[in-house]
C-alpha atoms as a PDB file:
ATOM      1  CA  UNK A   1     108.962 155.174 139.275  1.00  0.00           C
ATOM      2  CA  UNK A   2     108.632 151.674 137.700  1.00  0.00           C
ATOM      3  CA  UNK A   3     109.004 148.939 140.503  1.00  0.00           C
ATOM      4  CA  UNK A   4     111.023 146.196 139.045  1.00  0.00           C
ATOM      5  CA  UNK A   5     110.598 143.399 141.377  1.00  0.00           C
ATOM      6  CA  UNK A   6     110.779 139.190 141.660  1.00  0.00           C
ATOM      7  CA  UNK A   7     106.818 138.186 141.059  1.00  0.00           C
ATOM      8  CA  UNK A   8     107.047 135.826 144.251  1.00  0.00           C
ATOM      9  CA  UNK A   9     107.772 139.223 146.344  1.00  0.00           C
ATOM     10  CA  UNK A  10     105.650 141.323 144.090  1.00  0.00           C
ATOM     11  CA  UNK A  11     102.532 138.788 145.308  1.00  0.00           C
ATOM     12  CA  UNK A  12     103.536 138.870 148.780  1.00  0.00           C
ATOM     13  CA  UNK A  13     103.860 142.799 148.899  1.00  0.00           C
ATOM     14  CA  UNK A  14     101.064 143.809 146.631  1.00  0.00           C
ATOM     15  CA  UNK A  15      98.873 145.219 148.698  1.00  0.00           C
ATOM     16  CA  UNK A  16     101.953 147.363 150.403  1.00  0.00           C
ATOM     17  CA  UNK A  17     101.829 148.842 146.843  1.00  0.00           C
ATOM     18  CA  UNK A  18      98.695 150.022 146.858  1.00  0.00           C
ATOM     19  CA  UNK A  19      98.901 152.023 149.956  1.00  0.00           C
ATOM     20  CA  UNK A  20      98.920 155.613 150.411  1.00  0.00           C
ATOM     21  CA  UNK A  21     101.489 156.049 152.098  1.00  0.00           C
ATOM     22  CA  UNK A  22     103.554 154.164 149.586  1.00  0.00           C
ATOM     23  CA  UNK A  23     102.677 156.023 146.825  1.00  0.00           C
ATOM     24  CA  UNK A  24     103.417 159.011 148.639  1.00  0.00           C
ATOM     25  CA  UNK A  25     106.895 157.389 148.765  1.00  0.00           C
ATOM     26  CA  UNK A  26     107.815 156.400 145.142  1.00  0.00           C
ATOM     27  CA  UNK A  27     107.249 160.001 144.789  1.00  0.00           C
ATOM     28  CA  UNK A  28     109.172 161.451 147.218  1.00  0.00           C
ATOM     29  CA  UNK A  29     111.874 159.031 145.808  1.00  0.00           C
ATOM     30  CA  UNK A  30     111.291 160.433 142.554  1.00  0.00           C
ATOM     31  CA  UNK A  31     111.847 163.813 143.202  1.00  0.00           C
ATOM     32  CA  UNK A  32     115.112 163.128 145.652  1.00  0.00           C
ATOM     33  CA  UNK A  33     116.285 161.565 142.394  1.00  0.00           C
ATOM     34  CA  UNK A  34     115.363 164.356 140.037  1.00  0.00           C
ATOM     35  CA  UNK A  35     116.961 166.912 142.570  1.00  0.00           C
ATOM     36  CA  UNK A  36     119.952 165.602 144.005  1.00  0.00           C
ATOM     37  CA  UNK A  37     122.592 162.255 143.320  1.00  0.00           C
ATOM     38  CA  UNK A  38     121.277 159.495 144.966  1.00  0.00           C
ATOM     39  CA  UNK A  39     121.937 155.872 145.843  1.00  0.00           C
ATOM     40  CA  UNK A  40     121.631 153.359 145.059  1.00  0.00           C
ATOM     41  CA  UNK A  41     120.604 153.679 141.069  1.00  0.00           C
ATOM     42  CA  UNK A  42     117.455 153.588 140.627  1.00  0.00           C
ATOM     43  CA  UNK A  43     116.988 150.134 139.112  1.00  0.00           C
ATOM     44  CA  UNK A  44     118.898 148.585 142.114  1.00  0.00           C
ATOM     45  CA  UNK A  45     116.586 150.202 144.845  1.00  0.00           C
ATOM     46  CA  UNK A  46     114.498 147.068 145.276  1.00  0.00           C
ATOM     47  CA  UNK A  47     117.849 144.455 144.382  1.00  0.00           C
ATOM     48  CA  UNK A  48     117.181 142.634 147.485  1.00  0.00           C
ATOM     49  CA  UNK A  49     113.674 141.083 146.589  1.00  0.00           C
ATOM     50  CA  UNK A  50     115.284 140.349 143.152  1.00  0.00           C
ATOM     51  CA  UNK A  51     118.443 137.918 143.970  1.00  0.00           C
ATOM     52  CA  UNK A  52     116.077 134.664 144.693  1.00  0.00           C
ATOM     53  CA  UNK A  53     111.930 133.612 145.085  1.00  0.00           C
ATOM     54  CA  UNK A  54     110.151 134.168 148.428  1.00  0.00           C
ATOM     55  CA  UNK A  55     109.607 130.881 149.042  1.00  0.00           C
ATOM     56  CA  UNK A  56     113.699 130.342 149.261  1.00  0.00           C
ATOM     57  CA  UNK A  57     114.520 132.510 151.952  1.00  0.00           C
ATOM     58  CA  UNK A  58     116.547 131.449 154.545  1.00  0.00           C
ATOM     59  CA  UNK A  59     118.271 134.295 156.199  1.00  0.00           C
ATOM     60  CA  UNK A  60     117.315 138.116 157.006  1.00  0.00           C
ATOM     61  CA  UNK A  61     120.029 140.271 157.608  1.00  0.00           C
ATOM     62  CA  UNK A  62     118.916 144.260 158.248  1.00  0.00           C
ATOM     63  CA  UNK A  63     121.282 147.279 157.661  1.00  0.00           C
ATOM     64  CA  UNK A  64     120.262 151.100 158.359  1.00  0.00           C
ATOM     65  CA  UNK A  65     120.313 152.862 155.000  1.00  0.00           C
ATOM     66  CA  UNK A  66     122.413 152.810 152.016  1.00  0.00           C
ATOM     67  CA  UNK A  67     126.021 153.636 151.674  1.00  0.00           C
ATOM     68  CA  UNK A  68     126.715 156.828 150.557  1.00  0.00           C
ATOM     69  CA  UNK A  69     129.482 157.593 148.294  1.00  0.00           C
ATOM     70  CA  UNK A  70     130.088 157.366 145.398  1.00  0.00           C
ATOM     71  CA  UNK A  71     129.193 153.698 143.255  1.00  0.00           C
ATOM     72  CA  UNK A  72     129.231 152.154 146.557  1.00  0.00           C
ATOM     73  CA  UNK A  73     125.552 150.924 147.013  1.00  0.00           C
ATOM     74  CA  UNK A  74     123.880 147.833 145.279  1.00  0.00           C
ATOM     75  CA  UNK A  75     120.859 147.555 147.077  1.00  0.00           C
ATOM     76  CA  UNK A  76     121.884 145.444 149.664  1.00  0.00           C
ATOM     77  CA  UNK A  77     122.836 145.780 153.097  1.00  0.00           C
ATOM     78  CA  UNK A  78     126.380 145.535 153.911  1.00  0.00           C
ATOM     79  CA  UNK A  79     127.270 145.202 150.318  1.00  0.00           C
ATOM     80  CA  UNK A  80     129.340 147.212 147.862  1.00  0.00           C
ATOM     81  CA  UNK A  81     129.940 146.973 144.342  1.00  0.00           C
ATOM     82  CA  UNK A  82     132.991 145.107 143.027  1.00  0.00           C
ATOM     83  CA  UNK A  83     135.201 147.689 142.626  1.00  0.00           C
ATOM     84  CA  UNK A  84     134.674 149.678 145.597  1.00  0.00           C
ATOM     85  CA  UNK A  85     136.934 149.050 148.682  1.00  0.00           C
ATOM     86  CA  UNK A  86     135.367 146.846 151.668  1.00  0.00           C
ATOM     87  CA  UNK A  87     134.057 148.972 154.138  1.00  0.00           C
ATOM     88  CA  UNK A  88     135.002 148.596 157.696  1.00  0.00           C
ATOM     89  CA  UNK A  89     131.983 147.209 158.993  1.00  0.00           C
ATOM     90  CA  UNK A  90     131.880 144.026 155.981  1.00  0.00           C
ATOM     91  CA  UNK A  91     135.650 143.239 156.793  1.00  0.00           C
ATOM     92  CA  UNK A  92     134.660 142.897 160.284  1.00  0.00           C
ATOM     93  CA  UNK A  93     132.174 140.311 159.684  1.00  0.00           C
ATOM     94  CA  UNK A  94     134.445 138.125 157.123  1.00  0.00           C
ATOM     95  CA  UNK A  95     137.047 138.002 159.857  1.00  0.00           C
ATOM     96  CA  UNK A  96     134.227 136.844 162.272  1.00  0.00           C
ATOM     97  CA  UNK A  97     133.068 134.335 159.716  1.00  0.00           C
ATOM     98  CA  UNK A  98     136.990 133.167 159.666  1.00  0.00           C
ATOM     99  CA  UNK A  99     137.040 132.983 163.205  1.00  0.00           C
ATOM    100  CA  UNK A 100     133.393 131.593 164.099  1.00  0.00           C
ATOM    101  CA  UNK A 101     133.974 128.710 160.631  1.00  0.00           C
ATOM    102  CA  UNK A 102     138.159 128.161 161.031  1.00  0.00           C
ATOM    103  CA  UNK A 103     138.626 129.086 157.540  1.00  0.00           C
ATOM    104  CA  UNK A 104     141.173 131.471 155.826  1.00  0.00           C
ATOM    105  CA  UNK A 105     138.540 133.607 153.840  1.00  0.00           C
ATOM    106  CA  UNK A 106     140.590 136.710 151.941  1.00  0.00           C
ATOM    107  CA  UNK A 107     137.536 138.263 149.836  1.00  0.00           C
ATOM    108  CA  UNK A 108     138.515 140.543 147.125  1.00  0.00           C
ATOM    109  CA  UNK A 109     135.518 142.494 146.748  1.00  0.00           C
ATOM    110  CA  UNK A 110     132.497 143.370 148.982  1.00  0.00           C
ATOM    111  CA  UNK A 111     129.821 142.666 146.670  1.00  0.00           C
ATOM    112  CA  UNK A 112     127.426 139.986 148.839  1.00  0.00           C
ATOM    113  CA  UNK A 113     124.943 138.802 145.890  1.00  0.00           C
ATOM    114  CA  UNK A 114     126.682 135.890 146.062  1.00  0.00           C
ATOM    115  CA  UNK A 115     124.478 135.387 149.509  1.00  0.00           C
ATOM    116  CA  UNK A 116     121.945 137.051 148.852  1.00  0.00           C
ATOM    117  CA  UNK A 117     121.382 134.145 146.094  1.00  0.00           C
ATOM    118  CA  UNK A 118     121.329 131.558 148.221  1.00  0.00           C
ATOM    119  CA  UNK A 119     117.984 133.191 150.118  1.00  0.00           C
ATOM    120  CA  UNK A 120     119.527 135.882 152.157  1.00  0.00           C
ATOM    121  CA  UNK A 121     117.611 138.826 152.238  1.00  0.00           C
ATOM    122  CA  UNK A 122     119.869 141.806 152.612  1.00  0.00           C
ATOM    123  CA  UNK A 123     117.624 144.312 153.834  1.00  0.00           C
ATOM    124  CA  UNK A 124     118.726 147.910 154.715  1.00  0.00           C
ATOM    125  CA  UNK A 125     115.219 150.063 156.756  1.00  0.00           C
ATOM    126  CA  UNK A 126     115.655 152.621 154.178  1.00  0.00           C
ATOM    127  CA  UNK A 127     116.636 151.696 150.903  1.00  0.00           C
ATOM    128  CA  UNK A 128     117.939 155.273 149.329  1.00  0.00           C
ATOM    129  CA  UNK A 129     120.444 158.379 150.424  1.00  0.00           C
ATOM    130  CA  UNK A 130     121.403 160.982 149.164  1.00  0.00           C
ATOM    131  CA  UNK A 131     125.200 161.059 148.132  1.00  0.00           C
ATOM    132  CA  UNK A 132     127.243 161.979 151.223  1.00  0.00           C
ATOM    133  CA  UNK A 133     124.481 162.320 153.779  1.00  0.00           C
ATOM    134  CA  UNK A 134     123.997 159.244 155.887  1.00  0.00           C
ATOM    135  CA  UNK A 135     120.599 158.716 157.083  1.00  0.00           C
ATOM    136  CA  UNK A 136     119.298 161.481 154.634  1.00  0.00           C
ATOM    137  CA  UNK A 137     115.909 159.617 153.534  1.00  0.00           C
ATOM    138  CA  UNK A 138     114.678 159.124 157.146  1.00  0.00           C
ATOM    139  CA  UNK A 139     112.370 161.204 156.674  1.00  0.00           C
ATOM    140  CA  UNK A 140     110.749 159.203 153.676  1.00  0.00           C
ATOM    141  CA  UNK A 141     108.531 156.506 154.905  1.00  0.00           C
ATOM    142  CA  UNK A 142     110.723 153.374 153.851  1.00  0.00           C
ATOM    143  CA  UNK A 143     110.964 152.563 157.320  1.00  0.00           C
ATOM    144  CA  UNK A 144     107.174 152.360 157.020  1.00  0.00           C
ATOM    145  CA  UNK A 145     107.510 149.404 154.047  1.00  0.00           C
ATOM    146  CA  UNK A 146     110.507 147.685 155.281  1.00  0.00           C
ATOM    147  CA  UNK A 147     108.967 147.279 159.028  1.00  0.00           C
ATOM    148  CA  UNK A 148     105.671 145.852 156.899  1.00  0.00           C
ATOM    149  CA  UNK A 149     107.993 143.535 154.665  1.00  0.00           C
ATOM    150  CA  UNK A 150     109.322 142.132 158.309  1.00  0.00           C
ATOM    151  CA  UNK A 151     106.238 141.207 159.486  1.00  0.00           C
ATOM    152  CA  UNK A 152     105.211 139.932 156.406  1.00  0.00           C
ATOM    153  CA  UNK A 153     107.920 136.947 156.190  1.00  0.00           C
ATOM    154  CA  UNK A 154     107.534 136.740 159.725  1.00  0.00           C
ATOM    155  CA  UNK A 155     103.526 135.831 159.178  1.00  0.00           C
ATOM    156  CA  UNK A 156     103.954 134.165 155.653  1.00  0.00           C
ATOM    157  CA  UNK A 157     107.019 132.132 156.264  1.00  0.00           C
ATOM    158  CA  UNK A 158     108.592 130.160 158.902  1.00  0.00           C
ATOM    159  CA  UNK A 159     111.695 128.977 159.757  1.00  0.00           C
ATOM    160  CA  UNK A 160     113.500 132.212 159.000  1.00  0.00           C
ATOM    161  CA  UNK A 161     116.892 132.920 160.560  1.00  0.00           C
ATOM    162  CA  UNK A 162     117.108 136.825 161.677  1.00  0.00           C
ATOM    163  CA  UNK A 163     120.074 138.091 162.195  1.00  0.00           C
ATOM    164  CA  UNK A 164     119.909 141.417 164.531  1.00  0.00           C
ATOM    165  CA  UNK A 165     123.298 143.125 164.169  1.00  0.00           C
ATOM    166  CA  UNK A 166     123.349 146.555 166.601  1.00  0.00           C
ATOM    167  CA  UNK A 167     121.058 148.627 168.449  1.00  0.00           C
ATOM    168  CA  UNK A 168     119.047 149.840 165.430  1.00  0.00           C
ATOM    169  CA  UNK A 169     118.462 146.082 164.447  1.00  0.00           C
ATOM    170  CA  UNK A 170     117.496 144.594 167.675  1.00  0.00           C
ATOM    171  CA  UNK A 171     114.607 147.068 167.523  1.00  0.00           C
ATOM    172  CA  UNK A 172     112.533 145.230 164.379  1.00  0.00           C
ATOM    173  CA  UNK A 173     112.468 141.938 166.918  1.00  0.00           C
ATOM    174  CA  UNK A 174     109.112 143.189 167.706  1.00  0.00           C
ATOM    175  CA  UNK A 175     107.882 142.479 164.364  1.00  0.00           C
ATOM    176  CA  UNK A 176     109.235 138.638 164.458  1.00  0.00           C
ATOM    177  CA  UNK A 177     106.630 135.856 166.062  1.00  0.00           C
ATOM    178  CA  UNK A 178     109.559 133.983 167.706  1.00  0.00           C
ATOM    179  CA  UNK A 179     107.884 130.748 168.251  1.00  0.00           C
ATOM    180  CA  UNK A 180     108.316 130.431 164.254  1.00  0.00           C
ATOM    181  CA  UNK A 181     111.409 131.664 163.362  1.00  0.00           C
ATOM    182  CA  UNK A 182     115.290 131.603 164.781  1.00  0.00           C
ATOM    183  CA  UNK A 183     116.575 135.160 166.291  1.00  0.00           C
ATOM    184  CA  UNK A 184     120.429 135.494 167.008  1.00  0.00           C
ATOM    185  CA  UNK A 185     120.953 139.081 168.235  1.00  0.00           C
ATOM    186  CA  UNK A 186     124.430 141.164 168.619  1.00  0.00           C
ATOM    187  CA  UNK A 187     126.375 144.285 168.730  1.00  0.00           C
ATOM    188  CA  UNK A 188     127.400 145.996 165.421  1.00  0.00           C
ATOM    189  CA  UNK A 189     130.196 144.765 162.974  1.00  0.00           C
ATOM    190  CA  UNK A 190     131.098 148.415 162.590  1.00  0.00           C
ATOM    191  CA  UNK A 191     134.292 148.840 164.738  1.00  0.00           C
ATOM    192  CA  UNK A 192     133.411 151.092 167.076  1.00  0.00           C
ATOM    193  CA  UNK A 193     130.804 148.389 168.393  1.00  0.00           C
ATOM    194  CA  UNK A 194     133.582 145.483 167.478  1.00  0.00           C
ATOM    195  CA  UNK A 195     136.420 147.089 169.777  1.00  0.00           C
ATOM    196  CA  UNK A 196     134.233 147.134 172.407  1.00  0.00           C
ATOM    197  CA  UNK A 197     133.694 143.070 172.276  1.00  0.00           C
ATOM    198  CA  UNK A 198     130.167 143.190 171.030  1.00  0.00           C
ATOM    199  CA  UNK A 199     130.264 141.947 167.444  1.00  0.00           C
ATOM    200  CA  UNK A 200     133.363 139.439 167.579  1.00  0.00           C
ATOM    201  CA  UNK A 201     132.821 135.903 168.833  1.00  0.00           C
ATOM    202  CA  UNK A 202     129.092 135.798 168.143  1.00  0.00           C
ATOM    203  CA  UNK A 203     129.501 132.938 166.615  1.00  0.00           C
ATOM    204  CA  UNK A 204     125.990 133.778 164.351  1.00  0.00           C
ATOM    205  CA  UNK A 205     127.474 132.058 160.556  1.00  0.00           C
ATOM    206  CA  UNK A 206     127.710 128.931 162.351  1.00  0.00           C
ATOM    207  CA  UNK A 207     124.470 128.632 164.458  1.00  0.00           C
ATOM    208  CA  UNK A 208     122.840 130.378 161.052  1.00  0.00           C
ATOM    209  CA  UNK A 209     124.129 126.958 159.337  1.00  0.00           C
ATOM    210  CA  UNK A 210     123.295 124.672 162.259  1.00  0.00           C
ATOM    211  CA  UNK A 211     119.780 125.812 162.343  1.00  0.00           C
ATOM    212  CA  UNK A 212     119.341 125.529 158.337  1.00  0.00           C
ATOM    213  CA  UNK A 213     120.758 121.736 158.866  1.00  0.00           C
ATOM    214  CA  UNK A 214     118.257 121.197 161.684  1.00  0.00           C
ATOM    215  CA  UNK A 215     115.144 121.732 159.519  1.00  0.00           C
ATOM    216  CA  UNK A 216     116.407 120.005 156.420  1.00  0.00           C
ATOM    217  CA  UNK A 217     117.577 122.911 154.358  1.00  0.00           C
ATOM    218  CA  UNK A 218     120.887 123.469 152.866  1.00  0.00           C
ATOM    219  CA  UNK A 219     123.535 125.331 154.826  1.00  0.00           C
ATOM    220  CA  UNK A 220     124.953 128.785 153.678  1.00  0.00           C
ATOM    221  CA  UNK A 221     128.330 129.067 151.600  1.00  0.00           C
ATOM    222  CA  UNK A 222     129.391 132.394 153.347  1.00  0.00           C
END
């Protein structure tokens, strides 16, 4: 597989590359692809590096894996392509972003490059499925390169605004050097989490923007 990805990430992750154990990856990816339908395409597995330069991010958000049906993913977490309905877990965080910003936000479509290209790093722990099995590439070693690209911003960068949505998010907090960057932790957006009162009310777009404003940098359209 040909990596396609923005030189400024392509310096910071080089050595990543090089590895054995991602090598053993890309072809594990490979043959998934050869073998079965799997998503994202592969020219949009590495999207989220590609949106904006290193040296502009602002904001990580991480996601699990992939959505898995049909032309959903784009290679970011929490996004969909344009014609694909909003999932349940996206609508839940524009109506907190209405709620947390007092606006009256009615997005059409689901597709979040628009934030991803002002610096926000939409990164899902794995970034491929196979079609209709959630969580089916857990047993590649993404997790492996996405924990690495974590504590890379966290060591290379500073300033960074991580936003820990869920359980399965909280967890990569260990790979953050808090005295450099700003951590706002919550429940899920997905609505099993959000009915129970942990995603709703966190308030997270507006601190994000707060914090940006604090150190000089320009806030987030979300």
């Amino acid at each position: 597989m040909f990596i396609k990805i923005n030189s400024s990430w392509q310096n910071l992750l080089s050595d990543e590359f090089e590895k054995d154990y991602f090598k053993e990856l890309i072809t594990a990816v490979d043959e998934e692809y050869k073998n079965h339908i799997c998503f994202p395409s592969k020219e949009l597995i590495f999207s989220a590096f590609n949106q904006f330069d290193f040296e502009n991010l602002k904001v990580v958000i991480i996601g699990q894996d992939p959505y898995h049906g049909e032309g959903e993913a784009n290679g970011l977490c929490f996004s969909v392509n344009d014609s694909i309905k909003i999932p349940p877990s996206l609508i839940n965080i524009f109506k907190e972003i209405n709620s947390d910003l007092g606006t009256i936000f009615l997005p059409t479509s689901g597709n979040l490059e628009r934030w991803a290209k002002q610096g926000i790093l939409l990164l899902n722990a794995g970034l491929t499925v196979r079609k209709d099995i959630p969580n089916s590439h857990k047993h590649l070693k993404w997790n492996v390169f996405t924990d690495a690209v974590i504590k890379k911003i966290s060591e290379e960068n500073e300033n960074v605004v991580f936003l820990l949505w869920g359980n399965f998010a909280i967890q990569k907090e260990k790979l953050i050097d808090v005295s450099k960057h700003k951590i706002l932790k919550s429940g899920h957006p997905s609505p099993m989490s959000a009915n129970q009162g942990k995603w709703f009310g966190n308030k997270h777009f507006s601190q994000t923007n707060d914090y940006l404003s604090s150190i000089g940098k320009k806030q987030i359209d979300w």
